[in-house]
PDB file of N, CA and C in Angstrom:
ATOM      1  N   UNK A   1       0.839  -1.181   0.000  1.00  0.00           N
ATOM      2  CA  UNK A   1       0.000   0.000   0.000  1.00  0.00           C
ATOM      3  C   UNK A   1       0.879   1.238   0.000  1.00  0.00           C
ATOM      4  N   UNK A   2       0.485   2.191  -0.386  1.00  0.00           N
ATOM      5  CA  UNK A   2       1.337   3.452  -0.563  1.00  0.00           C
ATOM      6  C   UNK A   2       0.485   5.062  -0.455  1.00  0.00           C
ATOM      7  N   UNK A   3       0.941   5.478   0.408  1.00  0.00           N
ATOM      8  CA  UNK A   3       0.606   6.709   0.841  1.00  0.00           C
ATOM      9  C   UNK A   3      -0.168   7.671  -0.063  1.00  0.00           C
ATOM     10  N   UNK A   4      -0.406   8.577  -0.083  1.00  0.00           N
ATOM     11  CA  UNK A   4      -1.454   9.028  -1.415  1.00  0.00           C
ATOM     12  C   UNK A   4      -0.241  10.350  -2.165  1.00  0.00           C
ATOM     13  N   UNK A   5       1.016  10.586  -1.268  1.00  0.00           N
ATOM     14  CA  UNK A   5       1.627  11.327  -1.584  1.00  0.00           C
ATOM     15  C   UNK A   5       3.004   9.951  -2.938  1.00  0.00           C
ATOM     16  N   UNK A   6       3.150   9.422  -2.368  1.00  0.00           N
ATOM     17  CA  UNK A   6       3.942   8.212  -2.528  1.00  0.00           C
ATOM     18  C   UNK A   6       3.404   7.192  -4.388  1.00  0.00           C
ATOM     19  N   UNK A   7       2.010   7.322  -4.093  1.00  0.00           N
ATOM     20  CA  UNK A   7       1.553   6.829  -5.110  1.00  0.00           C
ATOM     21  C   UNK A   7       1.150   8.032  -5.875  1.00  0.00           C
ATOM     22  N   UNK A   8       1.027   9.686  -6.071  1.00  0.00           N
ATOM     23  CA  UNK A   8       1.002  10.175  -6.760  1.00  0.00           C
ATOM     24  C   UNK A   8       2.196  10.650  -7.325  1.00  0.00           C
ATOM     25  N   UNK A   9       3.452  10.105  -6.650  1.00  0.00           N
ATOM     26  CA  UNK A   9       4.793  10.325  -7.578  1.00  0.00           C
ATOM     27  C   UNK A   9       4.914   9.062  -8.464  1.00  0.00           C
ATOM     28  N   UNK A  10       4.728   7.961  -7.820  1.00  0.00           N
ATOM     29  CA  UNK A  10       4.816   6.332  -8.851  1.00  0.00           C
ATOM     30  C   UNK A  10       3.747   6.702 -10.344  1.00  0.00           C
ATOM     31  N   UNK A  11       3.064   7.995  -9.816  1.00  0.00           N
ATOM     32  CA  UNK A  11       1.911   7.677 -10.967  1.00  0.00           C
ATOM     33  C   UNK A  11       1.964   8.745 -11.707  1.00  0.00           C
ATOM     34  N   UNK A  12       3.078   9.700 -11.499  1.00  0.00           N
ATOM     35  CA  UNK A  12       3.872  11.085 -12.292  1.00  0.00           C
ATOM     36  C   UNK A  12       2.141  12.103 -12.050  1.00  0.00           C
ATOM     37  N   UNK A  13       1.414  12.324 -11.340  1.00  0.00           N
ATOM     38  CA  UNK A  13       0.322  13.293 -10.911  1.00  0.00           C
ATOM     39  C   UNK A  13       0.401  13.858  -9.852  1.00  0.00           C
ATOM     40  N   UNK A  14      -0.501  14.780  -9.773  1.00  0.00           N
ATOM     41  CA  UNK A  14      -0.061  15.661  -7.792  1.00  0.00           C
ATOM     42  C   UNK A  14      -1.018  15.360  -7.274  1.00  0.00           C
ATOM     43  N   UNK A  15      -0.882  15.352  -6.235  1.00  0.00           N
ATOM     44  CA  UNK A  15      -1.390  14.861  -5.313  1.00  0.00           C
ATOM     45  C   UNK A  15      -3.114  15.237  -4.861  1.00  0.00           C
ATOM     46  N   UNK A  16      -2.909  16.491  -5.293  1.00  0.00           N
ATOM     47  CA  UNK A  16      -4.317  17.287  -5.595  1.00  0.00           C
ATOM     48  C   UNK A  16      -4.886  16.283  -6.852  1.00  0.00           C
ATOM     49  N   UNK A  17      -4.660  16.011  -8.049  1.00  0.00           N
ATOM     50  CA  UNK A  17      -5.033  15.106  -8.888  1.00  0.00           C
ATOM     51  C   UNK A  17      -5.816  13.764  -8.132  1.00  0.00           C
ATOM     52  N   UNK A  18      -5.169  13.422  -7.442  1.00  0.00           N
ATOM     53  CA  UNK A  18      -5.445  12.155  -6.927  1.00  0.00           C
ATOM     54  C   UNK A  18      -6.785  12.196  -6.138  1.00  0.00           C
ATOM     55  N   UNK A  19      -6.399  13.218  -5.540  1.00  0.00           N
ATOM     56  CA  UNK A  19      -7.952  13.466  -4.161  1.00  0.00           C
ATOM     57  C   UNK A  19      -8.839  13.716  -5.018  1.00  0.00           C
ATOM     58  N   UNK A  20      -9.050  14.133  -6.031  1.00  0.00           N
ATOM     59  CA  UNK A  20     -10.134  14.623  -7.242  1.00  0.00           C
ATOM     60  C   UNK A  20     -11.058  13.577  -7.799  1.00  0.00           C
ATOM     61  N   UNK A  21      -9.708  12.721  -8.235  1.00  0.00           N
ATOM     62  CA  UNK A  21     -10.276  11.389  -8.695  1.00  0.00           C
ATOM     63  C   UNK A  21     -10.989  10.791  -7.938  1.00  0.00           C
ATOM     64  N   UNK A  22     -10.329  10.747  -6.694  1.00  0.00           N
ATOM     65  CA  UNK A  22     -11.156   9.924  -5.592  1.00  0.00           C
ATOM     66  C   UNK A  22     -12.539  10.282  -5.341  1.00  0.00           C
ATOM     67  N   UNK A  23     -12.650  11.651  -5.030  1.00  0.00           N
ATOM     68  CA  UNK A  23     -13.942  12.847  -4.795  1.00  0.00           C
ATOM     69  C   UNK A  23     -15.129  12.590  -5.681  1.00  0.00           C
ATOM     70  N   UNK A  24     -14.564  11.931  -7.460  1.00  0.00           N
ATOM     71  CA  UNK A  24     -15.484  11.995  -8.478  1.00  0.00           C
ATOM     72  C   UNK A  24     -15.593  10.346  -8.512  1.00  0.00           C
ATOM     73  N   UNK A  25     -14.911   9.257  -7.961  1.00  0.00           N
ATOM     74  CA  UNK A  25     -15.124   7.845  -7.670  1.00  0.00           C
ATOM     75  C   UNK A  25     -14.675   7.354  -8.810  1.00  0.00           C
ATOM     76  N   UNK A  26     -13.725   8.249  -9.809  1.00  0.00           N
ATOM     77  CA  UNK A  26     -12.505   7.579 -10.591  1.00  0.00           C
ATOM     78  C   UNK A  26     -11.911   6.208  -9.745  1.00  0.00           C
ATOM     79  N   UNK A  27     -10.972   6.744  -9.078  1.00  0.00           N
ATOM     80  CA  UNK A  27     -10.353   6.251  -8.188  1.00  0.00           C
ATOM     81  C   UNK A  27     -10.301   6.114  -6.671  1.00  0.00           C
ATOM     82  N   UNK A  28     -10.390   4.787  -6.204  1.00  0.00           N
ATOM     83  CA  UNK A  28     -11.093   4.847  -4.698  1.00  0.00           C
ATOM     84  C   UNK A  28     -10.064   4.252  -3.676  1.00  0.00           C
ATOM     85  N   UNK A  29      -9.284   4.710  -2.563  1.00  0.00           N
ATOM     86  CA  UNK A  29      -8.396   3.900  -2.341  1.00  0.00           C
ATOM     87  C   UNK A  29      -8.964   2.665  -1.684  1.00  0.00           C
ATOM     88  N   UNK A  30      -7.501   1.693  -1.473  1.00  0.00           N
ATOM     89  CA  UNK A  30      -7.563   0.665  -1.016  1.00  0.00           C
ATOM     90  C   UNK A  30      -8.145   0.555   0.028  1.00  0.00           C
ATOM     91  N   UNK A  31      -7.606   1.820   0.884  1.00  0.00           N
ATOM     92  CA  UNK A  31      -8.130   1.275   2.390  1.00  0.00           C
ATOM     93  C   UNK A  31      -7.825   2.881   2.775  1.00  0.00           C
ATOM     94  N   UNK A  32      -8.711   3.733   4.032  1.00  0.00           N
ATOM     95  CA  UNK A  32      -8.683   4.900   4.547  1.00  0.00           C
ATOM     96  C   UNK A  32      -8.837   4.423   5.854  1.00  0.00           C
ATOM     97  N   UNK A  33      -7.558   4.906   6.657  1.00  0.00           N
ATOM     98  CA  UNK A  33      -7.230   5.183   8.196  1.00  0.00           C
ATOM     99  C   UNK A  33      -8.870   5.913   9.200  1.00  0.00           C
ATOM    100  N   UNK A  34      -9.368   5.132   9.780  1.00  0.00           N
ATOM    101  CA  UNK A  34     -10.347   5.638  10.625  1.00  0.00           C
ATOM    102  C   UNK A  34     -10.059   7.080  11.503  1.00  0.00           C
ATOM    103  N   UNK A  35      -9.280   6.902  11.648  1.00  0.00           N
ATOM    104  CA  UNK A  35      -8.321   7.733  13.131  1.00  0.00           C
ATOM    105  C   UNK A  35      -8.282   9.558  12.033  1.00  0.00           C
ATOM    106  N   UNK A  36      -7.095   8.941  11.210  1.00  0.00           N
ATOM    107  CA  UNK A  36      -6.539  10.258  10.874  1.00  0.00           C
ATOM    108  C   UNK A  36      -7.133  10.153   9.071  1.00  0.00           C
ATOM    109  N   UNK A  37      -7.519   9.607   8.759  1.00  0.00           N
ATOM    110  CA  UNK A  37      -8.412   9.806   7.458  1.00  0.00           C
ATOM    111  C   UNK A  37      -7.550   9.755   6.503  1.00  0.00           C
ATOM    112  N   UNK A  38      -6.297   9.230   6.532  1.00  0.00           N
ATOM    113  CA  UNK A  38      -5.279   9.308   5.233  1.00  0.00           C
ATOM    114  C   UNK A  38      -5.705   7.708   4.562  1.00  0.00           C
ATOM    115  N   UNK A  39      -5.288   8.190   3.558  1.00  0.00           N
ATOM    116  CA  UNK A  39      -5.682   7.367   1.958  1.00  0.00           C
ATOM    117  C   UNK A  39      -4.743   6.412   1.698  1.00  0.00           C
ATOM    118  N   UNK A  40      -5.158   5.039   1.562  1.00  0.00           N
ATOM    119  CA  UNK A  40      -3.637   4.526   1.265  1.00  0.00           C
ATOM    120  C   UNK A  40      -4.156   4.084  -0.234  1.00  0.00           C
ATOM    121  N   UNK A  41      -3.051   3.540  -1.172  1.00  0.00           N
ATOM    122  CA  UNK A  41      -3.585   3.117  -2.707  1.00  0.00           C
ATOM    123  C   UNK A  41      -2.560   2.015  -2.454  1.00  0.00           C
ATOM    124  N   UNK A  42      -3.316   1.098  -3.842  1.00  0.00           N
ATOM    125  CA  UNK A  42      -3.002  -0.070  -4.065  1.00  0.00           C
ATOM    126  C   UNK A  42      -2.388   0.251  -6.236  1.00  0.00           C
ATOM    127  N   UNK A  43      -1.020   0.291  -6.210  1.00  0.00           N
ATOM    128  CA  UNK A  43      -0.586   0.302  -7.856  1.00  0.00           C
ATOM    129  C   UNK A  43      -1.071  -1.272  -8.457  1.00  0.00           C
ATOM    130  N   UNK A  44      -1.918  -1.563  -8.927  1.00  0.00           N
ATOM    131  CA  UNK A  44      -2.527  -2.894  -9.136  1.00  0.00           C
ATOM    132  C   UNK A  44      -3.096  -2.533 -11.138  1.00  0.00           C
ATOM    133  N   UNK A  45      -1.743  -3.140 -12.619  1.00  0.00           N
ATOM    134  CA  UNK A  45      -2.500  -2.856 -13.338  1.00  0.00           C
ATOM    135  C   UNK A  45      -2.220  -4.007 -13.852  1.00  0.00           C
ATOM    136  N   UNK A  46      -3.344  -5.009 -13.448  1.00  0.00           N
ATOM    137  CA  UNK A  46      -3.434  -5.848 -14.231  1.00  0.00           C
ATOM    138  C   UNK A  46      -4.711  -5.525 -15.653  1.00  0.00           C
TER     139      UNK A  46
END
């Protein structure tokens, strides 16, 4: 799993990009921290 900062460098986008996607249900992460609400992603292209 990889941080949302971490996987928007593996994925050459900013990080603002990423939360967008997520926001519009492009992209949904793997799994979100209850506590502190951070995003983790899964790089999965099969």
């Amino acid at each position: 799993m990889y941080t949302i900062g971490s996987f928007s460098n593996l994925c050459n986008v900013p990080v603002k990009t990423v939360r967008y996607y997520s926001e519009i249900g492009l992209l949904n992460p793997l799994y979100v921290d209850s506590v502190t609400s951070y995003r983790y992603y899964d790089y999965d292209i099969r």
